[in-house]
PDB file of N, CA and C in Angstrom:
ATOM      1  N   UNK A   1       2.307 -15.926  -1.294  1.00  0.00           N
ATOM      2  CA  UNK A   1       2.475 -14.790  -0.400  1.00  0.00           C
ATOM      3  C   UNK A   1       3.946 -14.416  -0.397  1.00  0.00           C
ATOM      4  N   UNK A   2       4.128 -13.068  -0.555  1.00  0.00           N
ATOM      5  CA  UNK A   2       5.777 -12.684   0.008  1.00  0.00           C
ATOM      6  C   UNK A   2       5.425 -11.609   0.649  1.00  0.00           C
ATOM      7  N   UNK A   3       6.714 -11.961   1.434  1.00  0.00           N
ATOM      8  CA  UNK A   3       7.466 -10.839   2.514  1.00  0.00           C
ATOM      9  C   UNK A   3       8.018  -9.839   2.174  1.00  0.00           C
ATOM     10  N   UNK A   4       8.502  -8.779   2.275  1.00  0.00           N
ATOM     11  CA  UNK A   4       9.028  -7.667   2.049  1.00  0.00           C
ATOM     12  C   UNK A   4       9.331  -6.980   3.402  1.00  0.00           C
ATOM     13  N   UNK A   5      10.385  -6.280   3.352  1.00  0.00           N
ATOM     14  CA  UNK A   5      10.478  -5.262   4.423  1.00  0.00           C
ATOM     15  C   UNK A   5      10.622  -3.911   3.973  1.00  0.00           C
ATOM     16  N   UNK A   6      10.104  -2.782   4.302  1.00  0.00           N
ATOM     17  CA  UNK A   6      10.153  -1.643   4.153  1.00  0.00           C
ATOM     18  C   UNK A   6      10.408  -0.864   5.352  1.00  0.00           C
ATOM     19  N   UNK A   7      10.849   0.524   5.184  1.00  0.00           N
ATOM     20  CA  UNK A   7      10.714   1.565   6.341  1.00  0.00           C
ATOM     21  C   UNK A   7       9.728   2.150   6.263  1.00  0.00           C
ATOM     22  N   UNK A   8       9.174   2.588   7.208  1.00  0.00           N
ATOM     23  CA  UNK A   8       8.159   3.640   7.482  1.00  0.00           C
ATOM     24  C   UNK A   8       8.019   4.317   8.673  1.00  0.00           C
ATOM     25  N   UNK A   9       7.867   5.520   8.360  1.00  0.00           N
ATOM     26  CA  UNK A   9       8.065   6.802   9.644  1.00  0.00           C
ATOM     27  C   UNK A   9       9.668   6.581  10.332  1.00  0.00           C
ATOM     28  N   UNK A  10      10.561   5.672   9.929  1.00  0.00           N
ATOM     29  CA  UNK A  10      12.095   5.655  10.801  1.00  0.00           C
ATOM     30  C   UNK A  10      12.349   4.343  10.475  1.00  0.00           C
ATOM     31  N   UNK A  11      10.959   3.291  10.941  1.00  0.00           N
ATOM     32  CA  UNK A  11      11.428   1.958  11.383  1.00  0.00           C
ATOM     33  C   UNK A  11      11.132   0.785   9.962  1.00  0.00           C
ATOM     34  N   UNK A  12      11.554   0.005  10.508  1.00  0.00           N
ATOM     35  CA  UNK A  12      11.573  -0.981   9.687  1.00  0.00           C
ATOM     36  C   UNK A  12      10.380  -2.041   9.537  1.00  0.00           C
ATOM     37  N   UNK A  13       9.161  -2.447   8.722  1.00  0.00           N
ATOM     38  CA  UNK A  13       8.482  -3.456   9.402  1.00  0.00           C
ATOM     39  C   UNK A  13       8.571  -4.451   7.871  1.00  0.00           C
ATOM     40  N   UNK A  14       7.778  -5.764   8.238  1.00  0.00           N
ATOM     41  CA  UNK A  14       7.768  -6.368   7.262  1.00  0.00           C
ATOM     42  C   UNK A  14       5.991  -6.416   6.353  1.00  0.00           C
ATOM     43  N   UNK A  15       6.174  -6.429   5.670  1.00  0.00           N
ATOM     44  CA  UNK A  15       4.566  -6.602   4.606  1.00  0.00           C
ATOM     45  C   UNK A  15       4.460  -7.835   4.092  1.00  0.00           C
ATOM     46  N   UNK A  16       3.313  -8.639   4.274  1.00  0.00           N
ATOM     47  CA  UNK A  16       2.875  -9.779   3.644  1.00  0.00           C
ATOM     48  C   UNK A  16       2.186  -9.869   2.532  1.00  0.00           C
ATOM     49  N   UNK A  17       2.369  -9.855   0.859  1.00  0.00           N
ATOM     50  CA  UNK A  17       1.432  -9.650   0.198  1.00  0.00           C
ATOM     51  C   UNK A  17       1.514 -10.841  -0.707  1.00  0.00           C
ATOM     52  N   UNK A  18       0.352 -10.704  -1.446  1.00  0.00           N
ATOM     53  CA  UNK A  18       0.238 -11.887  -2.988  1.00  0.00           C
ATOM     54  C   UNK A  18       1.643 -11.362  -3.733  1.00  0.00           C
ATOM     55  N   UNK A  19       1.784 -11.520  -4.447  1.00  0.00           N
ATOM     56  CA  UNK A  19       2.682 -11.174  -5.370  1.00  0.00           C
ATOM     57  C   UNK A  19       1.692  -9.947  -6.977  1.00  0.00           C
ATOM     58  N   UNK A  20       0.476 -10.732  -6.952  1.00  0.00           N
ATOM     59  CA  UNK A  20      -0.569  -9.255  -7.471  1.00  0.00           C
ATOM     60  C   UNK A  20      -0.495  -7.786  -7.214  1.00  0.00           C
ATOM     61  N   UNK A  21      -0.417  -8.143  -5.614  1.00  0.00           N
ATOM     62  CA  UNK A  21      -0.362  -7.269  -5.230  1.00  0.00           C
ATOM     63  C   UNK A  21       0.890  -6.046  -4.637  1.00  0.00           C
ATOM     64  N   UNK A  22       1.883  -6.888  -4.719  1.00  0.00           N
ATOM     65  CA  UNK A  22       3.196  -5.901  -4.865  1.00  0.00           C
ATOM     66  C   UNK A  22       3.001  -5.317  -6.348  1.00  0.00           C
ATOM     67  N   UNK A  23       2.708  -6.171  -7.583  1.00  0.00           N
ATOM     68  CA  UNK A  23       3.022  -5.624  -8.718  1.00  0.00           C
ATOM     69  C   UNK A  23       1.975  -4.704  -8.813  1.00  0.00           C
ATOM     70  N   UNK A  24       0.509  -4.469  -8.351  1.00  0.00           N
ATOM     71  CA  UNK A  24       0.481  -3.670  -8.492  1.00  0.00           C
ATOM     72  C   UNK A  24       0.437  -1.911  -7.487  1.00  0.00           C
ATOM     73  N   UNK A  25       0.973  -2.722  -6.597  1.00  0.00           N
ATOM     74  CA  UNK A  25       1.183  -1.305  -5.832  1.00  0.00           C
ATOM     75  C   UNK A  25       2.476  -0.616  -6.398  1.00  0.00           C
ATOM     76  N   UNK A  26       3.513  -1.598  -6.878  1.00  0.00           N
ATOM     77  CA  UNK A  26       4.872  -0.909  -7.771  1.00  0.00           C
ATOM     78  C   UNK A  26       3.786   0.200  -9.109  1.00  0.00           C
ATOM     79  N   UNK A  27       3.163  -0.412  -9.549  1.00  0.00           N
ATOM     80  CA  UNK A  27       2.441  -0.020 -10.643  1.00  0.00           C
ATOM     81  C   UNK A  27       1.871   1.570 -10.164  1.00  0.00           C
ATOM     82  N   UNK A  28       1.535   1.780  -9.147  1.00  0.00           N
ATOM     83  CA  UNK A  28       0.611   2.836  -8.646  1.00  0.00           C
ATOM     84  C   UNK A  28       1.919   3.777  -8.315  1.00  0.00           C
ATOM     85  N   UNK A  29       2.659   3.017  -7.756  1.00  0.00           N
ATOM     86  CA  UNK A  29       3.917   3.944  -6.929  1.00  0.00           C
ATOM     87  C   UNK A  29       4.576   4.874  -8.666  1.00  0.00           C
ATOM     88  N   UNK A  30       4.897   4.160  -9.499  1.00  0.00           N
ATOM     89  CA  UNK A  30       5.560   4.300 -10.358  1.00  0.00           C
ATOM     90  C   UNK A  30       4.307   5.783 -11.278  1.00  0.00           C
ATOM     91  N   UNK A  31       3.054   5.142 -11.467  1.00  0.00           N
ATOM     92  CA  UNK A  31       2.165   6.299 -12.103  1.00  0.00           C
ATOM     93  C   UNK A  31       2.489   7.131 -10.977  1.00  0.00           C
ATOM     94  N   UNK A  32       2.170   7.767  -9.866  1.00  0.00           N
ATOM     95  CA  UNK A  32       2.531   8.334  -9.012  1.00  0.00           C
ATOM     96  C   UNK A  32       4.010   9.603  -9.030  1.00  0.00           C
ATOM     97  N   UNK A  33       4.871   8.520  -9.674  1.00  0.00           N
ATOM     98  CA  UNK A  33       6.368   9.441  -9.673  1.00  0.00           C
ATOM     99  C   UNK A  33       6.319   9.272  -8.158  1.00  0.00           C
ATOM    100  N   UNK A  34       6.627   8.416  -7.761  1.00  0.00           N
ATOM    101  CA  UNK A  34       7.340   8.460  -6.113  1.00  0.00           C
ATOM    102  C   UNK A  34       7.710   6.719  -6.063  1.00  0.00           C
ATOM    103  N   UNK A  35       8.324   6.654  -4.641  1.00  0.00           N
ATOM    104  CA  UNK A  35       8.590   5.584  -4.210  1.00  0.00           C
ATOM    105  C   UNK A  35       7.920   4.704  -4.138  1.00  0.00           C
ATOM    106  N   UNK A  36       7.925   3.302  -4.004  1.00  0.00           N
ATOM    107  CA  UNK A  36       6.899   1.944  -3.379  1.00  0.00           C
ATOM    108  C   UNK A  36       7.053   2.435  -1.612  1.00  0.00           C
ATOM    109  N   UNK A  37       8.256   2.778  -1.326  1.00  0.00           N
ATOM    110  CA  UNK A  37       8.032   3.038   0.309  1.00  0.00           C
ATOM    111  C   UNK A  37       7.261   4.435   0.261  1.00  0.00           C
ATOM    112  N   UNK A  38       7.613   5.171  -0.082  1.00  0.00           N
ATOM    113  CA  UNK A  38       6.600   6.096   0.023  1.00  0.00           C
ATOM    114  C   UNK A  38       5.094   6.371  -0.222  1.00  0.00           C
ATOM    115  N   UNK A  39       4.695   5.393  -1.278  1.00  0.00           N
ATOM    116  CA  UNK A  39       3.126   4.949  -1.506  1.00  0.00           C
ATOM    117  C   UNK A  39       3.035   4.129   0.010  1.00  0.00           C
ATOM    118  N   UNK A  40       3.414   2.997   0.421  1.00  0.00           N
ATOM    119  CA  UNK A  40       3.144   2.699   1.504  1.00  0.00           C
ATOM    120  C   UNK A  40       3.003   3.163   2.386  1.00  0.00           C
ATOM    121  N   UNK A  41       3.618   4.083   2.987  1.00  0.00           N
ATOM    122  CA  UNK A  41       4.117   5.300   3.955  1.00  0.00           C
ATOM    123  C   UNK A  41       3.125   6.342   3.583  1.00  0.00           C
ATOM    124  N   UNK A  42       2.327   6.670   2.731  1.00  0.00           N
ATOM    125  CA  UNK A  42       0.777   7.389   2.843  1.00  0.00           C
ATOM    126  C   UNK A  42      -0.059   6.517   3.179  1.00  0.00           C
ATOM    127  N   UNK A  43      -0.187   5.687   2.719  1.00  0.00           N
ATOM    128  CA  UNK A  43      -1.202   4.750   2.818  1.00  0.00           C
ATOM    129  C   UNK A  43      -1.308   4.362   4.595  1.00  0.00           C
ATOM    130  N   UNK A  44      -0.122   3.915   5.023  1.00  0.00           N
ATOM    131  CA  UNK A  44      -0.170   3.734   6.218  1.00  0.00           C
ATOM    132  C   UNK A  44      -0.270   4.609   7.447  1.00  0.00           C
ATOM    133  N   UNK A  45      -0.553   5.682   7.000  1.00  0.00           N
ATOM    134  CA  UNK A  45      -0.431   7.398   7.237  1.00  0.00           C
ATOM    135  C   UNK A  45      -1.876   7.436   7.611  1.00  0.00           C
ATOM    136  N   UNK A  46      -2.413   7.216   6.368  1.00  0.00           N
ATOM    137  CA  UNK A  46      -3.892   7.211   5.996  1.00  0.00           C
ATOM    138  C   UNK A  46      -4.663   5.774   7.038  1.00  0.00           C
ATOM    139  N   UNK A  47      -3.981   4.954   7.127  1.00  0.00           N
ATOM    140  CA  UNK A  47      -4.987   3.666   8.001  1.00  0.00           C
ATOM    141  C   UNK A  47      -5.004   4.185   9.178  1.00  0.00           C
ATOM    142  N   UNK A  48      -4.354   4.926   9.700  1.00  0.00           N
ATOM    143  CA  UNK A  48      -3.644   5.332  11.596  1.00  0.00           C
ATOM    144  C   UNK A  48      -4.735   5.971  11.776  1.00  0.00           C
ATOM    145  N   UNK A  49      -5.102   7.189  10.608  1.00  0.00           N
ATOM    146  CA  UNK A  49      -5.889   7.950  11.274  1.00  0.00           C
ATOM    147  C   UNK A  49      -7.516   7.719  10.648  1.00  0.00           C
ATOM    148  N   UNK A  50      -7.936   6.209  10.876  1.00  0.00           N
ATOM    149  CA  UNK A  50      -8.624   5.691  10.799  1.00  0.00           C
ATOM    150  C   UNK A  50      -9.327   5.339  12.338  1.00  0.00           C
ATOM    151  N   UNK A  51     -10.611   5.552  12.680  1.00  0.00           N
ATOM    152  CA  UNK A  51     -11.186   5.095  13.747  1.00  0.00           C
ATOM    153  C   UNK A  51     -10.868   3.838  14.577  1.00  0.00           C
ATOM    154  N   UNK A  52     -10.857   3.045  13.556  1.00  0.00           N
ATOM    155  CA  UNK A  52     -10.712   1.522  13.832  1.00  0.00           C
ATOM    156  C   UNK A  52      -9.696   1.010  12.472  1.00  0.00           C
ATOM    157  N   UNK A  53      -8.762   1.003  12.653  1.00  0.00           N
ATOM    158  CA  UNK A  53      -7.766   0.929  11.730  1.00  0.00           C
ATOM    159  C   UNK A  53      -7.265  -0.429  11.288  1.00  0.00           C
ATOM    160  N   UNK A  54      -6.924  -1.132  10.094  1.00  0.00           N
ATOM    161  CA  UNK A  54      -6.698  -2.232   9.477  1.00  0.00           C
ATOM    162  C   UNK A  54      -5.505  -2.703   9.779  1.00  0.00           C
ATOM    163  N   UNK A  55      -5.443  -3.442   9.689  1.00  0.00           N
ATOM    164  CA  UNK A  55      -3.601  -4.301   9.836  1.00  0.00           C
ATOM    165  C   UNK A  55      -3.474  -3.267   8.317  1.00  0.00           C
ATOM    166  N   UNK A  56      -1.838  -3.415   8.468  1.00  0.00           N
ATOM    167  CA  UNK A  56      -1.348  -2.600   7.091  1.00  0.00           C
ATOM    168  C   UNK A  56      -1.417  -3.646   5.848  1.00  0.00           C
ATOM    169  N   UNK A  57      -1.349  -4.759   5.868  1.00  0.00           N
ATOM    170  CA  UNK A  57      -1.403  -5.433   4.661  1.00  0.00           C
ATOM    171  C   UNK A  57      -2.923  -5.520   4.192  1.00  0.00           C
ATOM    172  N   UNK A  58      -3.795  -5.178   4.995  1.00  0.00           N
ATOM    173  CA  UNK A  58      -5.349  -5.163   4.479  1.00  0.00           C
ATOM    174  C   UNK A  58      -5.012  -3.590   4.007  1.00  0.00           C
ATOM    175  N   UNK A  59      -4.666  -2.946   4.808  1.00  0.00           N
ATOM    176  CA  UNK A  59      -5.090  -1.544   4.200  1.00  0.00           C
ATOM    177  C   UNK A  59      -4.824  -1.187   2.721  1.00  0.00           C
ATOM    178  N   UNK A  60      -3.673  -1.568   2.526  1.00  0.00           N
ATOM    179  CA  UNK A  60      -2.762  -1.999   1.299  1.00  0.00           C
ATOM    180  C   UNK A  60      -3.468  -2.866   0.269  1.00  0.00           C
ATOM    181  N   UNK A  61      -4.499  -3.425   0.446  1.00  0.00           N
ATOM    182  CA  UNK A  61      -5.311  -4.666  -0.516  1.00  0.00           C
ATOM    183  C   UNK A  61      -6.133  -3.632  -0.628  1.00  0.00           C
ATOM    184  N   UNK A  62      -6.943  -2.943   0.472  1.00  0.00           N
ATOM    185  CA  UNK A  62      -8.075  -2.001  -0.131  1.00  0.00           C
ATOM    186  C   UNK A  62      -7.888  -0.568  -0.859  1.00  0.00           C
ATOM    187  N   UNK A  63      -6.747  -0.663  -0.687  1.00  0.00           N
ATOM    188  CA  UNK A  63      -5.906   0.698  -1.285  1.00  0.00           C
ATOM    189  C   UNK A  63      -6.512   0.970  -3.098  1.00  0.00           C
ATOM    190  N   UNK A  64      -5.617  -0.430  -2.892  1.00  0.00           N
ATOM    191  CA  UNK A  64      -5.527  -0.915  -4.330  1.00  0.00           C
ATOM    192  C   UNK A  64      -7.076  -1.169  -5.146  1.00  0.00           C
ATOM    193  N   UNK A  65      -7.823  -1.641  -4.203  1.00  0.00           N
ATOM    194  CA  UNK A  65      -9.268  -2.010  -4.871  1.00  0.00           C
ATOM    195  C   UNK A  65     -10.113  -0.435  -5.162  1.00  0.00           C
ATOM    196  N   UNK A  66      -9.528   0.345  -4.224  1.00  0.00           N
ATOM    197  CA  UNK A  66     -10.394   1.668  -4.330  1.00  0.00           C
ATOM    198  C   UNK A  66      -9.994   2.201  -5.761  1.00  0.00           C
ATOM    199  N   UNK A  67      -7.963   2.279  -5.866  1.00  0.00           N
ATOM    200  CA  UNK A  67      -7.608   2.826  -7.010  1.00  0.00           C
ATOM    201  C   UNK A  67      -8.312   2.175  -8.560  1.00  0.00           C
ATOM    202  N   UNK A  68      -8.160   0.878  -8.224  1.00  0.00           N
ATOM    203  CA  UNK A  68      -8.604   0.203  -9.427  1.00  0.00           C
ATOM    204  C   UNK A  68     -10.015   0.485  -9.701  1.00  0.00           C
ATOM    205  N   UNK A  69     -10.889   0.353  -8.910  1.00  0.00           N
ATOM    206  CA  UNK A  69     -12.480   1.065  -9.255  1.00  0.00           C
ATOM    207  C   UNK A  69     -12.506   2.377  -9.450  1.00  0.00           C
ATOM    208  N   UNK A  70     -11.445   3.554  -8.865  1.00  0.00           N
ATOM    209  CA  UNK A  70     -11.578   4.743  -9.463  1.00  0.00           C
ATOM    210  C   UNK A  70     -11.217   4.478 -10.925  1.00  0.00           C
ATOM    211  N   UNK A  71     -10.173   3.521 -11.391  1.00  0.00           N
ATOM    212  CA  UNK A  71      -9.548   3.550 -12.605  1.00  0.00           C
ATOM    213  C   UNK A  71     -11.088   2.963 -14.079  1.00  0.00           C
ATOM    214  N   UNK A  72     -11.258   1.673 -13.133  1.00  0.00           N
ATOM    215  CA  UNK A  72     -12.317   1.263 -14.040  1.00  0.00           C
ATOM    216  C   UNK A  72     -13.580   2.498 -14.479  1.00  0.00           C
ATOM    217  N   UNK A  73     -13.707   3.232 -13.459  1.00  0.00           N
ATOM    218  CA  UNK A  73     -14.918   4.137 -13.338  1.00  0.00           C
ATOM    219  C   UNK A  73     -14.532   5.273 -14.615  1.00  0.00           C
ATOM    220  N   UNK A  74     -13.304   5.246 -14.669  1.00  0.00           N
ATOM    221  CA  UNK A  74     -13.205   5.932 -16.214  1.00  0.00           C
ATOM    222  C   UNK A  74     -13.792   6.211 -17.055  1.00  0.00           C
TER     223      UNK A  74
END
């Protein structure tokens, strides 16, 4: 597991992930043409205005599982 800290919306928080999973959210950020804080910073955009909303490091794991099955679905 690592830590990371990022900003989002102003503030500062910290993220807990595998190390899989930073590389591949860098991976997404980078196809993207934008930031790793800024992929996060939608994403976490996107959990808020969720009914019942995820801790951000889950949201961030399912992020990734959705992209990768859109990718496989190729």
């Amino acid at each position: 597991m690592k830590k990371r800290s990022v900003s989002i919306a102003g503030h500062r928080t910290s993220i807990s992930l595998e190390q899989p999973f930073w590389d591949e959210l860098s991976r997404l950020a980078t196809l993207e043409a934008r930031s790793l804080a800024s992929l996060i910073a939608q994403i976490d955009r996107e959990r808020m205005s969720a009914a019942d909303p995820h801790n951000l490091s889950s949201a961030l794991r399912l992020y990734i599982l959705k992209r990768l099955k859109e990718e496989s679905a190729k």
